[in-house]
N, C-alpha and C. Protein backbone atom coordinates (compact mmCIF):
# COMPACT_ATOMS: atom_id res chain seq x y z
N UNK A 1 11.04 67.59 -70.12
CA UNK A 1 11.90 68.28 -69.18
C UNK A 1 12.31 67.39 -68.02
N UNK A 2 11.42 66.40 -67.61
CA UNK A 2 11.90 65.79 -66.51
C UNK A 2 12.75 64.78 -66.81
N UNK A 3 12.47 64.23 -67.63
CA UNK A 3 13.49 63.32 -69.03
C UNK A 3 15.04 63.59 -68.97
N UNK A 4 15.01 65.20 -69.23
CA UNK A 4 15.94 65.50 -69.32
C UNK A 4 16.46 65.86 -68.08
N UNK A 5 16.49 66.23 -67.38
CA UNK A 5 16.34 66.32 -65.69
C UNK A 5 17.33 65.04 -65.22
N UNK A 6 16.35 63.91 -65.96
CA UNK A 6 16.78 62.59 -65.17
C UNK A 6 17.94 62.14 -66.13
N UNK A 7 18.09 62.23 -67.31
CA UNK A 7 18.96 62.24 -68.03
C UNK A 7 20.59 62.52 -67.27
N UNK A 8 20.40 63.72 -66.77
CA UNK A 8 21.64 65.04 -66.49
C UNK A 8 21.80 64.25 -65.61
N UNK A 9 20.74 64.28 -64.26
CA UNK A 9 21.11 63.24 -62.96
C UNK A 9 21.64 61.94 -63.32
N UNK A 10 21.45 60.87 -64.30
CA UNK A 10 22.23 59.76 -64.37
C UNK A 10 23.32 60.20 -65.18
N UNK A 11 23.90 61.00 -66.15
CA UNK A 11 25.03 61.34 -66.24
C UNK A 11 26.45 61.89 -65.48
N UNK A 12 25.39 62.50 -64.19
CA UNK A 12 26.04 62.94 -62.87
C UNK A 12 26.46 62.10 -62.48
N UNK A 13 25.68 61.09 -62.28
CA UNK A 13 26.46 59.65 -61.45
C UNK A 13 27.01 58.66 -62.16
N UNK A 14 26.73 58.83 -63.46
CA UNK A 14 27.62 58.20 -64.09
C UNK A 14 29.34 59.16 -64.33
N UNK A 15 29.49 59.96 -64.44
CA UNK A 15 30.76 60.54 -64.58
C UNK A 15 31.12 60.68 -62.85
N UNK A 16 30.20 60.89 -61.67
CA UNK A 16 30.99 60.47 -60.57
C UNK A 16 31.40 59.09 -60.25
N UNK A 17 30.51 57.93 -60.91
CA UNK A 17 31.12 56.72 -60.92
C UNK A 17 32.59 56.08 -61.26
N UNK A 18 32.77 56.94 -62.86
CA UNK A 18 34.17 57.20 -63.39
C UNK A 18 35.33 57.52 -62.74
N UNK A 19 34.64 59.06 -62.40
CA UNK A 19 35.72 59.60 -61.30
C UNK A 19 36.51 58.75 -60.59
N UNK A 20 35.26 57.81 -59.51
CA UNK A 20 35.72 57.23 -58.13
C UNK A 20 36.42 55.74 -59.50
N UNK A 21 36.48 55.06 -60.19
CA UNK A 21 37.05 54.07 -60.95
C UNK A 21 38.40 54.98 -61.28
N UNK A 22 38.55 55.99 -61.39
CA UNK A 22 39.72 56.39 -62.12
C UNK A 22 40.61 56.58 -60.71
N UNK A 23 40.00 56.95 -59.19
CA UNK A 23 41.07 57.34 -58.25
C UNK A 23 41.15 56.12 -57.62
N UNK A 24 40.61 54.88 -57.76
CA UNK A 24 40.47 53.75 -57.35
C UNK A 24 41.95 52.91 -58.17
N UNK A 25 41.66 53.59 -59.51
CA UNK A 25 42.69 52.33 -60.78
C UNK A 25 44.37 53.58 -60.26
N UNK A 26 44.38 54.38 -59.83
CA UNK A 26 45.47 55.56 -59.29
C UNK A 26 45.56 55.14 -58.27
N UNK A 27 45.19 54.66 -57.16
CA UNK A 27 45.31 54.06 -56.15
C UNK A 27 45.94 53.20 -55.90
N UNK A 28 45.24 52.21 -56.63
CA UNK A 28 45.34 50.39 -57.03
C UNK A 28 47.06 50.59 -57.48
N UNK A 29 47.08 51.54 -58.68
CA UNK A 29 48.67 51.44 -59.22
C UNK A 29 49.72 51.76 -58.20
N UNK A 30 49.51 53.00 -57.68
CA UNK A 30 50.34 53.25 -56.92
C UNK A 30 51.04 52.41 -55.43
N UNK A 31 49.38 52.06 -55.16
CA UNK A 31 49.77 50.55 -53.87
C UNK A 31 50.82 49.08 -54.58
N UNK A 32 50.41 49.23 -55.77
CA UNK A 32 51.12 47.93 -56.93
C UNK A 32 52.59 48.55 -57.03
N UNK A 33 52.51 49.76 -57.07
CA UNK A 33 54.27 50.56 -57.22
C UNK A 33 54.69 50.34 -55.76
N UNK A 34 53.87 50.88 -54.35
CA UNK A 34 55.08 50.64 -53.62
C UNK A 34 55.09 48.89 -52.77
N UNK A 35 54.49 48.34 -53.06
CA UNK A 35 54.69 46.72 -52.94
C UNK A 35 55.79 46.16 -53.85
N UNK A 36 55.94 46.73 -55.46
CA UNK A 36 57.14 46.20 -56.25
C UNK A 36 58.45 46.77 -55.38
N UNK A 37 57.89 47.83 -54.76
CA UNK A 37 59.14 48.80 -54.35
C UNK A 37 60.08 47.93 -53.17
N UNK A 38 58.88 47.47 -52.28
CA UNK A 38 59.29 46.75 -50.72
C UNK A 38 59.86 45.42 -51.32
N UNK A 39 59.22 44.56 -52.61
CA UNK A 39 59.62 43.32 -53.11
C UNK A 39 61.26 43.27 -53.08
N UNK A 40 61.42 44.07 -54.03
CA UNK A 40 62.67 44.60 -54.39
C UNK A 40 63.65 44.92 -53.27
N UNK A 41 63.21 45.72 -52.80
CA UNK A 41 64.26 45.76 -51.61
C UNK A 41 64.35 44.53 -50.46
N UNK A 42 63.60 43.78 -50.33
CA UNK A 42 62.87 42.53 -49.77
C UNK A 42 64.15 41.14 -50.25
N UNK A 43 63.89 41.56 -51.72
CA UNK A 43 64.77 40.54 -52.49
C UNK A 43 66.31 40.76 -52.55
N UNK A 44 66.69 42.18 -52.21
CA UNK A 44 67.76 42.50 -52.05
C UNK A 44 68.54 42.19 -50.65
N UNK A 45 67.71 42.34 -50.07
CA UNK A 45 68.42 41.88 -48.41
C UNK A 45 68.42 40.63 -48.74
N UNK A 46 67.87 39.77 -48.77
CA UNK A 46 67.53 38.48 -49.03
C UNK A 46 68.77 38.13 -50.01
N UNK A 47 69.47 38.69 -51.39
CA UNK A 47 70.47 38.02 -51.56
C UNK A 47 72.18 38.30 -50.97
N UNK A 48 71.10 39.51 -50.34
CA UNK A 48 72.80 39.97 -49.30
C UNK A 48 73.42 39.00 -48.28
N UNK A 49 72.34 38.49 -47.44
CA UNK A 49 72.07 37.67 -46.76
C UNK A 49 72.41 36.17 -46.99
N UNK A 50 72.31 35.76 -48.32
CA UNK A 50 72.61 34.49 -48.94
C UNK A 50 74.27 34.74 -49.54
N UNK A 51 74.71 36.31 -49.42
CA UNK A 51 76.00 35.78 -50.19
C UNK A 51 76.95 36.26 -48.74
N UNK A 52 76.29 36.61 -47.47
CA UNK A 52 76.62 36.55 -46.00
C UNK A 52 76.74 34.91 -46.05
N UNK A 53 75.92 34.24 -45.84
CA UNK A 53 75.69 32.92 -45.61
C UNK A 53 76.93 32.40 -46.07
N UNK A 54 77.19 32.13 -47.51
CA UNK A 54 78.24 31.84 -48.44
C UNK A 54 79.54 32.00 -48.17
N UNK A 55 79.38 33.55 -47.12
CA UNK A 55 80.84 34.08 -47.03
C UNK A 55 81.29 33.17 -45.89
N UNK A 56 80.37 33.00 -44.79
CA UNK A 56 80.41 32.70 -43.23
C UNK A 56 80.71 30.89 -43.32
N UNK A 57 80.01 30.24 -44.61
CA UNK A 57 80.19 28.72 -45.12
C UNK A 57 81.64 28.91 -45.47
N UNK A 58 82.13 29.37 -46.12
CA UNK A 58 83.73 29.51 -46.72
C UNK A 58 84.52 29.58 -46.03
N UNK A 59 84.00 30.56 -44.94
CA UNK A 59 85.29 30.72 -43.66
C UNK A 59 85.17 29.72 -42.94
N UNK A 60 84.13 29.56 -42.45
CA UNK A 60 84.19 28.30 -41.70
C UNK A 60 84.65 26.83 -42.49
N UNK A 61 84.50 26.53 -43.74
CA UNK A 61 85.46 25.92 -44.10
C UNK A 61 86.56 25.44 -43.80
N UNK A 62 87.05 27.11 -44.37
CA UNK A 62 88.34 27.18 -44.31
C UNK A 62 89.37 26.98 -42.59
N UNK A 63 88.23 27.53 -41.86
CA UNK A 63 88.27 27.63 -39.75
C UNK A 63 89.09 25.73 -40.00
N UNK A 64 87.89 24.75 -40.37
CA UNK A 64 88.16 23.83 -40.46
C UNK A 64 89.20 23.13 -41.08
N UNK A 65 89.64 23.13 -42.08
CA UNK A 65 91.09 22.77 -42.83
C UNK A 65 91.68 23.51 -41.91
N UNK A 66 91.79 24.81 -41.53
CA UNK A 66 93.30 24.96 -40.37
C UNK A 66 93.34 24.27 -39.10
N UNK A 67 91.85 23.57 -38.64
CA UNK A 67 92.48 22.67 -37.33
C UNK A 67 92.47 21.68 -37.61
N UNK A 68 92.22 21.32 -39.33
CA UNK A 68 92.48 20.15 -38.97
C UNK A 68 93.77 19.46 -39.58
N UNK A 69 94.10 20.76 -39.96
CA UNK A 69 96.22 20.85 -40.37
C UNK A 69 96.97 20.89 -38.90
N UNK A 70 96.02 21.43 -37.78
CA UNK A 70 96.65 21.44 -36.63
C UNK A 70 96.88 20.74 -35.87
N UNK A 71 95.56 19.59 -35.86
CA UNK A 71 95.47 18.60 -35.16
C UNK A 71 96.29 17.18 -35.96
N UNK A 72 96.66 17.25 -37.35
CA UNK A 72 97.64 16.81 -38.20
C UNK A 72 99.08 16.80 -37.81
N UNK A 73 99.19 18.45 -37.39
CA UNK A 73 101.04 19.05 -36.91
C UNK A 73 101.41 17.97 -35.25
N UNK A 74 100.26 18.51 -34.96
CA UNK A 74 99.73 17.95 -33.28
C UNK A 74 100.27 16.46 -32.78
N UNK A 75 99.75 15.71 -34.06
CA UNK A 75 99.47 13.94 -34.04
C UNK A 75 101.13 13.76 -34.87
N UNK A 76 101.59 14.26 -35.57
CA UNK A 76 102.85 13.93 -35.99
C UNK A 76 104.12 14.63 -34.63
N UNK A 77 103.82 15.74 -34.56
CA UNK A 77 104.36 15.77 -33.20
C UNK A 77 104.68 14.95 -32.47
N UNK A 78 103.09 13.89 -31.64
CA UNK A 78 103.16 13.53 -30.83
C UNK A 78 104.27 11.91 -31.30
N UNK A 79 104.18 11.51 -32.24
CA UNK A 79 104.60 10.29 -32.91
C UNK A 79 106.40 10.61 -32.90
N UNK A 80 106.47 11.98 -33.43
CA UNK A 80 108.18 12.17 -33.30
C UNK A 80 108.32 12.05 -31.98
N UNK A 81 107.77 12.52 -30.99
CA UNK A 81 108.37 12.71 -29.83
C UNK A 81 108.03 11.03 -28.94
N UNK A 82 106.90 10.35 -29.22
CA UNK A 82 106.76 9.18 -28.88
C UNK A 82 108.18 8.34 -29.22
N UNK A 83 108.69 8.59 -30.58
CA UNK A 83 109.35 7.52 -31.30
C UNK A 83 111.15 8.38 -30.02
N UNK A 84 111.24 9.26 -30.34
CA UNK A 84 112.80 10.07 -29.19
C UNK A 84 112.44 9.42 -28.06
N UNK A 85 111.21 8.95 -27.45
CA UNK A 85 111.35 8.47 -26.11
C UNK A 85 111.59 6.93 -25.63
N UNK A 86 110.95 6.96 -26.91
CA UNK A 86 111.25 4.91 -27.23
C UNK A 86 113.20 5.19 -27.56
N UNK A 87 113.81 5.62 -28.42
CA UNK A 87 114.67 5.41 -28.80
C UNK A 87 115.41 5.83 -27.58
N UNK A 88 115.22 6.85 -26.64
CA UNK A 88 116.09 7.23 -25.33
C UNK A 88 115.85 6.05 -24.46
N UNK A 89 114.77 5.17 -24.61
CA UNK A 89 114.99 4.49 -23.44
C UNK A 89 115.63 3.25 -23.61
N UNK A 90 115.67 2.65 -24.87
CA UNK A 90 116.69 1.46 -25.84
C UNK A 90 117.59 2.20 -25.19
N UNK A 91 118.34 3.26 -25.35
CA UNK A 91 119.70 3.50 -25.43
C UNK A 91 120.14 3.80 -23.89
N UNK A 92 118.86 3.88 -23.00
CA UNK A 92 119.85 3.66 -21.65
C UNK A 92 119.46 2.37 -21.48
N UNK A 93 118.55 1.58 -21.96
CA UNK A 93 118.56 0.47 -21.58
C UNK A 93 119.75 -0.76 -21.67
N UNK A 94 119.89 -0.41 -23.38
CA UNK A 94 121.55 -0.76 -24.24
C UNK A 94 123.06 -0.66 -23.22
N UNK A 95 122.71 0.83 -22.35
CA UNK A 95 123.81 1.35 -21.53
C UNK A 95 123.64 0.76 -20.59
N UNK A 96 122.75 0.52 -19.65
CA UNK A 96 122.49 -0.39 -18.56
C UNK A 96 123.03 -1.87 -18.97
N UNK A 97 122.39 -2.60 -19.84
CA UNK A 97 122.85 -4.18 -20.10
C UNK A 97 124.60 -4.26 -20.56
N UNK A 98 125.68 -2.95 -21.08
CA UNK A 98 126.94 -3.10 -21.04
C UNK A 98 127.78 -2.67 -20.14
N UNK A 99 126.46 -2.38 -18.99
CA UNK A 99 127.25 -1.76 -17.55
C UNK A 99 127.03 -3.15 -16.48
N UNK A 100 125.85 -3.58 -16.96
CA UNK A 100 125.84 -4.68 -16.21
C UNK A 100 126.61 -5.45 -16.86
N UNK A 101 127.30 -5.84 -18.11
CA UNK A 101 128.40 -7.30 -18.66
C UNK A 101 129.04 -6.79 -17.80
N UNK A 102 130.15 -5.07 -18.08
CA UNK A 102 131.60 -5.05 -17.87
C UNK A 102 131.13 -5.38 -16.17
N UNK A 103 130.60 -4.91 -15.36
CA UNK A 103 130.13 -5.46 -13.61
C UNK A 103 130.44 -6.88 -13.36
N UNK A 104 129.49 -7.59 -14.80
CA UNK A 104 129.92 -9.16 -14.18
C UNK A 104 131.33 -9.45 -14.84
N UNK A 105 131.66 -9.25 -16.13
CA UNK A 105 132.98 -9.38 -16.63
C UNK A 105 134.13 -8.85 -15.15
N UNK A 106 133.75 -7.88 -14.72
CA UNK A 106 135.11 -7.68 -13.47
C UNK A 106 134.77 -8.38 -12.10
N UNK A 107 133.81 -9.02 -11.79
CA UNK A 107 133.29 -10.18 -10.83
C UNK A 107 133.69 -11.05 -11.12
N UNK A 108 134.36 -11.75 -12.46
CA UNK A 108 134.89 -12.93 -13.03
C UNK A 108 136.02 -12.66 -12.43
């Protein structure tokens, strides 16, 4: 009888041992479910973020090719208008040196 007694008592603690292994491995899973859960969403910002990056690299790129088409328009600009000021000043200069002949031509 006490045999059996002690029997029942280690079966007690053996099926409460179980128990606590079975709400432990329910536990364990469920903490493993919401960690895949946060991963996931974790990994999702994360490639939102990289195709932000991508977008913000492109524009700015692109920011760049337009000044530097501008600073292109800018520098040819400055060369047309360099070259009209050279050529205006030949041509009063041209006008000056046939104002000064006909001057000395009528001093003759």
């Amino acid at each position: 009888e006490q045999e059996e007694a002690r029997l029942k008592e280690e079966e007690f603690k053996l099926n409460r041992a179980r128990e606590e292994i079975a709400l432990l491995k329910a536990e364990a899973h469920k903490e493993t479910e919401r960690i895949k859960e946060e991963a996931q969403k974790e990994e999702m910002m994360l490639n939102q973020t990289k195709a932000e990056v991508e977008r913000l690299r492109k524009e700015a790129l692109q920011e760049q090719d337009r000044l530097n088409q501008t600073k292109q328009e800018i520098s040819r600009l400055q060369q047309k208008e360099i070259a009209r000021v050279i050529k205006q000043q030949e041509e009063t200069g041209l006008k000056q040196v046939e104002a000064e002949k006909e001057e000395f031509k009528l001093k003759q």
